[in-house]
C-alpha atoms as a PDB file:
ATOM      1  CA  UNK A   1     -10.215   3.805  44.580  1.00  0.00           C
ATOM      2  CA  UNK A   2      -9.128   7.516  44.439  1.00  0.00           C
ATOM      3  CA  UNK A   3      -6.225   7.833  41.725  1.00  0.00           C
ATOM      4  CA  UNK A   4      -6.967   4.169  39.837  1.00  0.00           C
ATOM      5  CA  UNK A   5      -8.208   4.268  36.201  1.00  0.00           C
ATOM      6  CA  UNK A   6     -10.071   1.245  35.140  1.00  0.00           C
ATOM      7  CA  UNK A   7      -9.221   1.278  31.591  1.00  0.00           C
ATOM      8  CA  UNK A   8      -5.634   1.907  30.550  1.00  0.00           C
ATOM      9  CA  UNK A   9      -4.442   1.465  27.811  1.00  0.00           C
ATOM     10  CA  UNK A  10      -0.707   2.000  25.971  1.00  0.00           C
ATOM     11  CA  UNK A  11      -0.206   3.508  23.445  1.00  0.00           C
ATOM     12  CA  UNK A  12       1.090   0.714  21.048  1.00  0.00           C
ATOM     13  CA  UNK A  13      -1.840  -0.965  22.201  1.00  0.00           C
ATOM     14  CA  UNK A  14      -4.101   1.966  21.117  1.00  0.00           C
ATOM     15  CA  UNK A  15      -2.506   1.718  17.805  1.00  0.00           C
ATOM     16  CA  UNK A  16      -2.730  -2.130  17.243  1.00  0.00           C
ATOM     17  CA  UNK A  17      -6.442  -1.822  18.023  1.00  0.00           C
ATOM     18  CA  UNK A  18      -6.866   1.094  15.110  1.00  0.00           C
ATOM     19  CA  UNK A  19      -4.760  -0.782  12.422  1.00  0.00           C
ATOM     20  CA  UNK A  20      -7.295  -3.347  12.967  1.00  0.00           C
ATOM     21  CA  UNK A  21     -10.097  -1.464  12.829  1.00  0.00           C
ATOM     22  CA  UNK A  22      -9.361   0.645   9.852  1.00  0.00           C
ATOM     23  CA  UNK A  23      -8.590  -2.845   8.142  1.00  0.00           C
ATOM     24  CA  UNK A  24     -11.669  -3.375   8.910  1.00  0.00           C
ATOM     25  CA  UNK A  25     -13.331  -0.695   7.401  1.00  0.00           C
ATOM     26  CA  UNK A  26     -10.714  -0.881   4.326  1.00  0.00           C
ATOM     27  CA  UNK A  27     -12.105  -5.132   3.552  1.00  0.00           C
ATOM     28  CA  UNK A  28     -15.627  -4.625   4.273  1.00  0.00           C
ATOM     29  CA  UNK A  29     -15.957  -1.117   2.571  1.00  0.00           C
ATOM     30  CA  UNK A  30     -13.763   0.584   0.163  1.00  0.00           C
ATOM     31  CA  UNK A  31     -13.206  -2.932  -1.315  1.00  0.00           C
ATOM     32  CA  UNK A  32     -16.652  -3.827  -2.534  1.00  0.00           C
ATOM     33  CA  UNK A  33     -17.273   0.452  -3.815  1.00  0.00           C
ATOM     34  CA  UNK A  34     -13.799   1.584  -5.293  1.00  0.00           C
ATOM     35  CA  UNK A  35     -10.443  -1.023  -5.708  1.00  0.00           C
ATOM     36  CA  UNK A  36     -10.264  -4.662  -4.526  1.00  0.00           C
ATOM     37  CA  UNK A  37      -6.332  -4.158  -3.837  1.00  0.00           C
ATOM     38  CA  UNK A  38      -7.169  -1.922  -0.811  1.00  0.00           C
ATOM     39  CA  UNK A  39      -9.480  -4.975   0.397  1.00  0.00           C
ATOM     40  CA  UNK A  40      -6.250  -6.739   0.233  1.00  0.00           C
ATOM     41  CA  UNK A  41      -4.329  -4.059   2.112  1.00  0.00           C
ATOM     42  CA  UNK A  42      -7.259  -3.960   4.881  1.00  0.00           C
ATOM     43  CA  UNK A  43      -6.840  -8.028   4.760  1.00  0.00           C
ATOM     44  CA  UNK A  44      -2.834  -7.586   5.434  1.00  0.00           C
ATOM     45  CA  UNK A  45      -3.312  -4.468   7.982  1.00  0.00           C
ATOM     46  CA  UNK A  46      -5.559  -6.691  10.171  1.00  0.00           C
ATOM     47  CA  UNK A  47      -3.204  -9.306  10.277  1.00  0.00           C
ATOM     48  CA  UNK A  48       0.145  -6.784  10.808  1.00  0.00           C
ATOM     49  CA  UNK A  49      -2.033  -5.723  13.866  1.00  0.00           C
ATOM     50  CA  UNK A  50      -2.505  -8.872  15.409  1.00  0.00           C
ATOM     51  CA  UNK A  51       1.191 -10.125  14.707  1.00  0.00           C
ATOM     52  CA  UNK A  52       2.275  -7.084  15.802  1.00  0.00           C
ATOM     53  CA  UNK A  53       0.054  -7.272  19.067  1.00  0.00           C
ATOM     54  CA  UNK A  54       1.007 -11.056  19.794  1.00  0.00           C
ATOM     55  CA  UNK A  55       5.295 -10.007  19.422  1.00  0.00           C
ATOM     56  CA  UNK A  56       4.873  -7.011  21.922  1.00  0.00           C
ATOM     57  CA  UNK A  57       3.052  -9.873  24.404  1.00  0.00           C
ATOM     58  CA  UNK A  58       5.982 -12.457  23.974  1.00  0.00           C
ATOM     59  CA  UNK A  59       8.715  -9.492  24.013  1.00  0.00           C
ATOM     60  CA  UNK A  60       7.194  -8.215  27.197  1.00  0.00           C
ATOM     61  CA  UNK A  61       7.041 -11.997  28.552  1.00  0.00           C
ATOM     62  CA  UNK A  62      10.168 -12.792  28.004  1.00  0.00           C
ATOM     63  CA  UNK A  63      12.040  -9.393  28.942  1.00  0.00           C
ATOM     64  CA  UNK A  64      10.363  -9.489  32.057  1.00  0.00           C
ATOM     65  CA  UNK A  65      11.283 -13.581  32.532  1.00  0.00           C
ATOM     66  CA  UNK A  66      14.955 -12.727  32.099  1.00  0.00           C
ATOM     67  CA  UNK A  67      14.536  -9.433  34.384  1.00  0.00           C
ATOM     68  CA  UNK A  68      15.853  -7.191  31.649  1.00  0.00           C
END
Protein backbone atom coordinates (compact mmCIF):
# COMPACT_ATOMS: atom_id res chain seq x y z
CA UNK A 1 0.00 0.00 0.00
CA UNK A 2 3.30 1.94 0.57
CA UNK A 3 3.70 4.57 -2.40
CA UNK A 4 -0.30 4.44 -3.65
CA UNK A 5 -2.39 7.64 -3.22
CA UNK A 6 -6.04 7.06 -3.05
CA UNK A 7 -7.18 10.22 -4.49
CA UNK A 8 -5.49 11.55 -7.60
CA UNK A 9 -6.48 13.78 -9.38
CA UNK A 10 -5.15 15.78 -12.83
CA UNK A 11 -4.86 18.73 -13.13
CA UNK A 12 -7.47 19.54 -15.92
CA UNK A 13 -9.61 17.63 -13.81
CA UNK A 14 -8.87 19.91 -10.78
CA UNK A 15 -9.78 22.75 -12.95
CA UNK A 16 -13.09 21.39 -14.48
CA UNK A 17 -14.23 20.73 -10.91
CA UNK A 18 -13.46 24.66 -9.88
CA UNK A 19 -15.11 26.19 -13.06
CA UNK A 20 -18.02 24.40 -11.79
CA UNK A 21 -17.93 25.33 -8.54
CA UNK A 22 -17.27 28.98 -8.89
CA UNK A 23 -20.35 28.83 -11.37
CA UNK A 24 -21.85 27.80 -8.72
CA UNK A 25 -21.21 30.35 -6.42
CA UNK A 26 -21.49 33.05 -9.41
CA UNK A 27 -25.75 31.64 -10.12
CA UNK A 28 -26.68 31.13 -6.65
CA UNK A 29 -24.87 34.29 -5.21
CA UNK A 30 -23.60 37.30 -6.91
CA UNK A 31 -26.70 36.93 -9.17
CA UNK A 32 -29.52 37.45 -6.74
CA UNK A 33 -27.07 40.60 -4.64
CA UNK A 34 -25.24 42.56 -7.53
CA UNK A 35 -25.88 41.79 -11.68
CA UNK A 36 -28.08 39.01 -13.14
CA UNK A 37 -25.57 38.78 -16.27
CA UNK A 38 -22.91 37.17 -14.00
CA UNK A 39 -25.80 34.57 -13.00
CA UNK A 40 -25.73 33.98 -16.63
CA UNK A 41 -21.96 33.68 -16.84
CA UNK A 42 -22.02 31.20 -13.66
CA UNK A 43 -25.01 29.37 -15.77
CA UNK A 44 -22.52 29.13 -19.00
CA UNK A 45 -19.22 28.37 -16.76
CA UNK A 46 -21.02 25.31 -15.28
CA UNK A 47 -21.89 24.04 -18.45
CA UNK A 48 -18.17 24.90 -20.25
CA UNK A 49 -17.02 22.65 -17.27
CA UNK A 50 -18.99 19.77 -17.88
CA UNK A 51 -18.55 19.91 -21.82
CA UNK A 52 -15.22 20.45 -21.28
CA UNK A 53 -14.96 17.42 -18.75
CA UNK A 54 -17.12 15.00 -21.05
CA UNK A 55 -14.49 15.97 -24.48
CA UNK A 56 -11.28 15.20 -22.35
CA UNK A 57 -13.24 11.59 -21.46
CA UNK A 58 -14.06 10.83 -25.23
CA UNK A 59 -10.49 12.31 -26.39
CA UNK A 60 -8.82 10.08 -23.88
CA UNK A 61 -11.21 7.07 -25.07
CA UNK A 62 -10.61 7.28 -28.29
CA UNK A 63 -6.72 8.15 -28.33
CA UNK A 64 -6.20 5.31 -26.27
CA UNK A 65 -8.72 2.97 -28.72
CA UNK A 66 -6.55 3.88 -31.70
CA UNK A 67 -3.21 3.44 -29.49
CA UNK A 68 -2.07 6.96 -30.25
Amino acid sequence: MRGQRCCVMSWRDLVYMLLVVVGIVLFLYVANYYNPVVGWAGVGMIFAGFVAEVIQKIYAFVSKRKGV
